[in-house]
C-alpha atoms as a PDB file:
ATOM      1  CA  UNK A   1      34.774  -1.572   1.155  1.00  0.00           C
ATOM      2  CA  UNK A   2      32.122  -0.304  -1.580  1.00  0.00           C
ATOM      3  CA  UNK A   3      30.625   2.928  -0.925  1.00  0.00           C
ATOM      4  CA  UNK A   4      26.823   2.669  -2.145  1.00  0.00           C
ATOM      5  CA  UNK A   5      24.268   5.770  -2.479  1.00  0.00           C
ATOM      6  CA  UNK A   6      20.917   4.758  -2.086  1.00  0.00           C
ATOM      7  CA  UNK A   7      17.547   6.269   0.349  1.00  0.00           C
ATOM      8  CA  UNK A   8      17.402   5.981   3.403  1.00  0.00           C
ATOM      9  CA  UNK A   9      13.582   6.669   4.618  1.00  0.00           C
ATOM     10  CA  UNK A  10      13.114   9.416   2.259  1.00  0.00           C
ATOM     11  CA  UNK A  11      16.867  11.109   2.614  1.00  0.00           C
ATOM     12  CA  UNK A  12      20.072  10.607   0.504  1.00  0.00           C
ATOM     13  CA  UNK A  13      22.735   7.770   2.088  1.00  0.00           C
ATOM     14  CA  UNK A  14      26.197   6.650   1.210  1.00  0.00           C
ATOM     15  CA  UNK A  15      28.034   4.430   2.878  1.00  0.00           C
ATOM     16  CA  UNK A  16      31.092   2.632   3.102  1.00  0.00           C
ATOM     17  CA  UNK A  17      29.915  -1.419   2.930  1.00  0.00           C
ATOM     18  CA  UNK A  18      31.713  -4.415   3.321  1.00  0.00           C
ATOM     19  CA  UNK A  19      30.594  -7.477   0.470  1.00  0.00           C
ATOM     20  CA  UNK A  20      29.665  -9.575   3.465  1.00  0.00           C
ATOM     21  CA  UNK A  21      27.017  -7.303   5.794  1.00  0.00           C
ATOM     22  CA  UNK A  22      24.118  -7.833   5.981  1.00  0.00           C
ATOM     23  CA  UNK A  23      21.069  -4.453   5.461  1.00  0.00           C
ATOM     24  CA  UNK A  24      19.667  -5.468   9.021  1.00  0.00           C
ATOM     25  CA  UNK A  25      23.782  -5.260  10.127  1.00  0.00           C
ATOM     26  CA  UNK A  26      23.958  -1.555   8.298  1.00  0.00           C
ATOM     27  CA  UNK A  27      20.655  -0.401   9.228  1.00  0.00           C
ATOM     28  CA  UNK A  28      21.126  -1.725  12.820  1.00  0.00           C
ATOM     29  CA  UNK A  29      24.948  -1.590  13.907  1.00  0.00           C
ATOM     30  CA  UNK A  30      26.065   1.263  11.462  1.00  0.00           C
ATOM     31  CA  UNK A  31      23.112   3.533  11.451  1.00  0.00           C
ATOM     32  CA  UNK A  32      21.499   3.117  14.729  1.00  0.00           C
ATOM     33  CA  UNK A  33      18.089   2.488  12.993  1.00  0.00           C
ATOM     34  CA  UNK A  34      17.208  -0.268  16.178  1.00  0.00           C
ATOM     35  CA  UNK A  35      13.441  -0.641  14.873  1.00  0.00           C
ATOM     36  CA  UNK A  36      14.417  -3.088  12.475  1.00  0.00           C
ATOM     37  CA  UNK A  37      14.687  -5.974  14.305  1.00  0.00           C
ATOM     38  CA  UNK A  38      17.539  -8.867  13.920  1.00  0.00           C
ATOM     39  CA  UNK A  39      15.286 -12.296  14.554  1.00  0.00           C
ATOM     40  CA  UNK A  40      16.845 -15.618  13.252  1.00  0.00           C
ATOM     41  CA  UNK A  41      18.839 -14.410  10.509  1.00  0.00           C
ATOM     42  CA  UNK A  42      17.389 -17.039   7.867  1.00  0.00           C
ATOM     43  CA  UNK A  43      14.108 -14.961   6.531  1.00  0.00           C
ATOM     44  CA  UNK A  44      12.143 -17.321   8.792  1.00  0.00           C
ATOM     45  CA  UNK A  45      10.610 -14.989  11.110  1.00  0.00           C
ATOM     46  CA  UNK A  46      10.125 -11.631   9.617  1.00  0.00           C
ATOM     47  CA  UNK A  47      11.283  -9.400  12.560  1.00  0.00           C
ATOM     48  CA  UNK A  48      13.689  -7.608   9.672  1.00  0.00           C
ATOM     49  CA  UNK A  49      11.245  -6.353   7.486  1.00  0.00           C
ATOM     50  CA  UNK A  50      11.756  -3.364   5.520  1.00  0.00           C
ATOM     51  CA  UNK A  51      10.305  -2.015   2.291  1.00  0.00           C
ATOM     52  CA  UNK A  52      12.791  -1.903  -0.366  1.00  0.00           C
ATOM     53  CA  UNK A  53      11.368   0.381  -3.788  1.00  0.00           C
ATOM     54  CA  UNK A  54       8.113  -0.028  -1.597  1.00  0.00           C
ATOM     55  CA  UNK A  55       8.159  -4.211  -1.350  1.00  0.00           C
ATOM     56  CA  UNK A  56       8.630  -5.759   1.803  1.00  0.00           C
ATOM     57  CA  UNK A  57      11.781  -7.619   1.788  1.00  0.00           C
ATOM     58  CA  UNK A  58      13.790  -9.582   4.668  1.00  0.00           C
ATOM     59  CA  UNK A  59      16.376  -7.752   5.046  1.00  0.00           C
ATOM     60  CA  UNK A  60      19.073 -10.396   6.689  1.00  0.00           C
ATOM     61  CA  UNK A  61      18.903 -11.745   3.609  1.00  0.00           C
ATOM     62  CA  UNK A  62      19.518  -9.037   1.435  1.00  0.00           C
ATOM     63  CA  UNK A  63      23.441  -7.540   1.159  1.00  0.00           C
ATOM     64  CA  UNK A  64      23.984  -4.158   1.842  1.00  0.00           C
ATOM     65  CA  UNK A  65      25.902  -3.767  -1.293  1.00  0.00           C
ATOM     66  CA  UNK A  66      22.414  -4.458  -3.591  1.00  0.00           C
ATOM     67  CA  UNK A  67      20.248  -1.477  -2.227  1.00  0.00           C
ATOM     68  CA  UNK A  68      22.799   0.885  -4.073  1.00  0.00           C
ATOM     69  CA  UNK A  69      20.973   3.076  -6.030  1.00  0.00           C
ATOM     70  CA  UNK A  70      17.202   1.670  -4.728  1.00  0.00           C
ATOM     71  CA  UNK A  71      14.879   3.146  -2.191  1.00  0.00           C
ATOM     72  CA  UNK A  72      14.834   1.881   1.729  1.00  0.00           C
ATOM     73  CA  UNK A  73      12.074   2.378   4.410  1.00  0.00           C
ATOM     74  CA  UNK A  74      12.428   1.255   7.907  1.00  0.00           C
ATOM     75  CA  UNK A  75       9.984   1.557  10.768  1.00  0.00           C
ATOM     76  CA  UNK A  76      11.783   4.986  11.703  1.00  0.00           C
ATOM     77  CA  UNK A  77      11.058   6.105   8.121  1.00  0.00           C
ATOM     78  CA  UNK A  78       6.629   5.753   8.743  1.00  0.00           C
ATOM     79  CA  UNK A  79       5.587   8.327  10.856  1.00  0.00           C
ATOM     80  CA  UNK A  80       5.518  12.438   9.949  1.00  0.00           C
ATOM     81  CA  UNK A  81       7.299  13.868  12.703  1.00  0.00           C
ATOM     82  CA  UNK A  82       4.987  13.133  15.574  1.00  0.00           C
ATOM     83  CA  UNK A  83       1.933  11.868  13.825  1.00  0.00           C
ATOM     84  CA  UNK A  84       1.744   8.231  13.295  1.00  0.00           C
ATOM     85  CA  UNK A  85       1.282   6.890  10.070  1.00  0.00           C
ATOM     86  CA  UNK A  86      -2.453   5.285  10.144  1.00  0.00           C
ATOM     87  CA  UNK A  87      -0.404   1.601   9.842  1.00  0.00           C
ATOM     88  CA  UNK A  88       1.137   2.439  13.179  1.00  0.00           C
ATOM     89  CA  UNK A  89      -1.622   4.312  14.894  1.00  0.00           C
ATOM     90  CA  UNK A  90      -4.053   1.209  14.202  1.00  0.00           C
ATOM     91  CA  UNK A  91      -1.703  -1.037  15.704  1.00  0.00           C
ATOM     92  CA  UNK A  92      -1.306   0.784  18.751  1.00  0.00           C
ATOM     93  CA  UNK A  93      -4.968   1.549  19.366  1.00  0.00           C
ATOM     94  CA  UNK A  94      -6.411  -2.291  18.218  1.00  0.00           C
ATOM     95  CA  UNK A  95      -3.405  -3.182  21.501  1.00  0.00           C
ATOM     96  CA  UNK A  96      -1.953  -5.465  18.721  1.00  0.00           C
ATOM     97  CA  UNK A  97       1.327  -4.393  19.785  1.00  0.00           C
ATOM     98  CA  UNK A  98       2.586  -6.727  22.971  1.00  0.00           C
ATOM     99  CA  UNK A  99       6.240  -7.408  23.243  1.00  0.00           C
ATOM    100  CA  UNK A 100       6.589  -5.242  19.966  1.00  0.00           C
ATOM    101  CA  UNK A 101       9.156  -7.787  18.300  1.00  0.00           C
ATOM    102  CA  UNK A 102       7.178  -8.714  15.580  1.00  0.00           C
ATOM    103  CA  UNK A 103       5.674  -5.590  15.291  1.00  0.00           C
ATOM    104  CA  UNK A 104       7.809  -3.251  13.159  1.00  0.00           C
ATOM    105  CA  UNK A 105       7.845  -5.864  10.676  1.00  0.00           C
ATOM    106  CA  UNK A 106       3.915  -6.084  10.541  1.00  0.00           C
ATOM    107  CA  UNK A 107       3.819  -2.965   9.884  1.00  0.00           C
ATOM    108  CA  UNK A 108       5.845  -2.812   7.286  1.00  0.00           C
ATOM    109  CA  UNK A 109       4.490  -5.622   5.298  1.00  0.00           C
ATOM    110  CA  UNK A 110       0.725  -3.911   5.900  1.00  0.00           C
ATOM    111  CA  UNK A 111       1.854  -0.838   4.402  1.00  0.00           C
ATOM    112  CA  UNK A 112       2.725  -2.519   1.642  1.00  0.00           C
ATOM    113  CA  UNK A 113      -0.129  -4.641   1.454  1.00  0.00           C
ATOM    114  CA  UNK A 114      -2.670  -1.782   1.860  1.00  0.00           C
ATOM    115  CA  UNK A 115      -0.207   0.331  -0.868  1.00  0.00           C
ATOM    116  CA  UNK A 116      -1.013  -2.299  -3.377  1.00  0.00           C
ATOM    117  CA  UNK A 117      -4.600  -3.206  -2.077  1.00  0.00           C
ATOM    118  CA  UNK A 118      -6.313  -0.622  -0.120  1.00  0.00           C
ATOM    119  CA  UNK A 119      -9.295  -3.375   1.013  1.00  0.00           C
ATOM    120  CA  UNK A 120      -7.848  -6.233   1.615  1.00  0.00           C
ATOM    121  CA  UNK A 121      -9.674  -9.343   2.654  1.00  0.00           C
ATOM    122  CA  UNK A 122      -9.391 -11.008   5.322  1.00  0.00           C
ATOM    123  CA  UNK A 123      -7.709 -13.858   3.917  1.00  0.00           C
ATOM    124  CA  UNK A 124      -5.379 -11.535   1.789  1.00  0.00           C
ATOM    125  CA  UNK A 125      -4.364 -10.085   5.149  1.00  0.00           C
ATOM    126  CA  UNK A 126      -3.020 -12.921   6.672  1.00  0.00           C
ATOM    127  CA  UNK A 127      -1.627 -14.469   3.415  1.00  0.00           C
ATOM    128  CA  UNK A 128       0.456 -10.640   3.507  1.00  0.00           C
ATOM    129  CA  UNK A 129       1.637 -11.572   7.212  1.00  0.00           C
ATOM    130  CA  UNK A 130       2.568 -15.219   6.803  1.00  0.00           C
ATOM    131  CA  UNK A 131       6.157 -14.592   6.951  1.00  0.00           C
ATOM    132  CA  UNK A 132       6.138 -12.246  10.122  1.00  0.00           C
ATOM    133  CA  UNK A 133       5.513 -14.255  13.261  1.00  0.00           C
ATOM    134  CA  UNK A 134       4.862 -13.360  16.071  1.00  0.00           C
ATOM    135  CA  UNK A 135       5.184 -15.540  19.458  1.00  0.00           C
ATOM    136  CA  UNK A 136       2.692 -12.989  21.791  1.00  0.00           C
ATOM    137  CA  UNK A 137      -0.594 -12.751  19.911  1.00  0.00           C
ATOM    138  CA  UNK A 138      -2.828 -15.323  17.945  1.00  0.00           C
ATOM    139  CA  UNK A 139      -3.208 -12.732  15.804  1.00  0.00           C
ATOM    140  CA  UNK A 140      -6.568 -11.970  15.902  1.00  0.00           C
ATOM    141  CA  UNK A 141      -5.492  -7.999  17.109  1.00  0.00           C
ATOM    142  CA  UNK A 142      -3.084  -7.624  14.078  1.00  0.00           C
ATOM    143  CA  UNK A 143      -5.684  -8.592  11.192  1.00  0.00           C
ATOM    144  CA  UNK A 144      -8.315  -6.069  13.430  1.00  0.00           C
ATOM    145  CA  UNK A 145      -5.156  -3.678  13.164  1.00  0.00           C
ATOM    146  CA  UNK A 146      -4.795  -4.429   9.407  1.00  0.00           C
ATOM    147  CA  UNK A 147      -8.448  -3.802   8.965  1.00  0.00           C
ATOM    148  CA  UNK A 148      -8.531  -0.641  10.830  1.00  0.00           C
ATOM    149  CA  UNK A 149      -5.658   1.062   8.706  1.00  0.00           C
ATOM    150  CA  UNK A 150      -7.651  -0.356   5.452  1.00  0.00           C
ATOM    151  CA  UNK A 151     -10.677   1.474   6.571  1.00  0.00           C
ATOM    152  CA  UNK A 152      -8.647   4.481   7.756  1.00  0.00           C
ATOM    153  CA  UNK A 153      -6.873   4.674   4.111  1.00  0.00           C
ATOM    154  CA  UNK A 154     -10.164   4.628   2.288  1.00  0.00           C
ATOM    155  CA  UNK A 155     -11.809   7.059   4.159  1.00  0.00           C
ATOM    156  CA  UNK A 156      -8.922   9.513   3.549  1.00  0.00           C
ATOM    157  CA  UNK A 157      -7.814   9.910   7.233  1.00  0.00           C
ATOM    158  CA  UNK A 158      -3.942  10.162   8.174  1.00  0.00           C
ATOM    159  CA  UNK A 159      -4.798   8.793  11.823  1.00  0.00           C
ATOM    160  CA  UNK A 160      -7.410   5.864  12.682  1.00  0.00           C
ATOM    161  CA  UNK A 161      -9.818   7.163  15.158  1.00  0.00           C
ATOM    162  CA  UNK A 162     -13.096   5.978  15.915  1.00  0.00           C
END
């Protein structure tokens, strides 16, 4: 066992790791942070997505032992008490949330899209979600979703309303 220090969605962790688990194990079977979810376990299908130092990363493929000292943000990690962040609020008011899989994932990777680019295009969107899929939805609700948070972010509002 290693112990490593890092943050954990804005709060100090440390924790006793093991050289062969996995973040999505820790996050998942150690801290009960279920929103990250464990897909195929090969970075095909982006289910695991968390931000690590604010990039999205796939987190069965990254070892617990390499986010010592470095910055972690899970789904849980998004939203200010009860208010959603606008990622999340979008999402749930353009109904591109269905079996909600996918979803924490694409929310993830937006955030950091719309962190680094606050109006992205179209194209840009769905180059920043080509490594979540999602088996529900052709899409077409998530990049409205994506959109919606954009304008949202630009226009200085913490939630998305009309």
């Amino acid at each position: 066992m290693k112990v490593i220090r890092f943050t954990l969605n804005g709060d100090p962790a440390e924790l006793g790791v093991r050289s062969d688990e996995t973040l999505v194990q820790i996050l998942r079977e150690r801290l009960g942070l279920t929103g990250t979810k464990q897909g195929c376990d090969l970075g095909d299908c982006g289910s695991c997505t968390v931000l690590l130092d604010g990039e999205p990363v796939l987190s069965c493929l990254i070892l617990a032992a390499d986010v010592e000292g470095h910055t972690v943000v899970t789904i849980e990690g998004l939203a200010d008490g009860d208010e959603l962040h606008p990622v999340q609020r979008a999402f749930h008011e353009e109904g591109a949330v269905q079996c909600g899989f996918c979803t924490p994932g694409m929310v993830l990777a937006t955030t950091a899209l719309l962190d680094a680019n606050p109006n992205p295009t179209e194209t840009e969107i769905r180059q920043a979600l080509s490594g979540n899929l999602c088996r529900c939805t052709g899409y077409t609700k998530i990049v409205r979703a994506v959109k919606r948070a954009a304008e949202a972010s630009r226009i200085g509002t913490r939630g998305c309303e009309s």
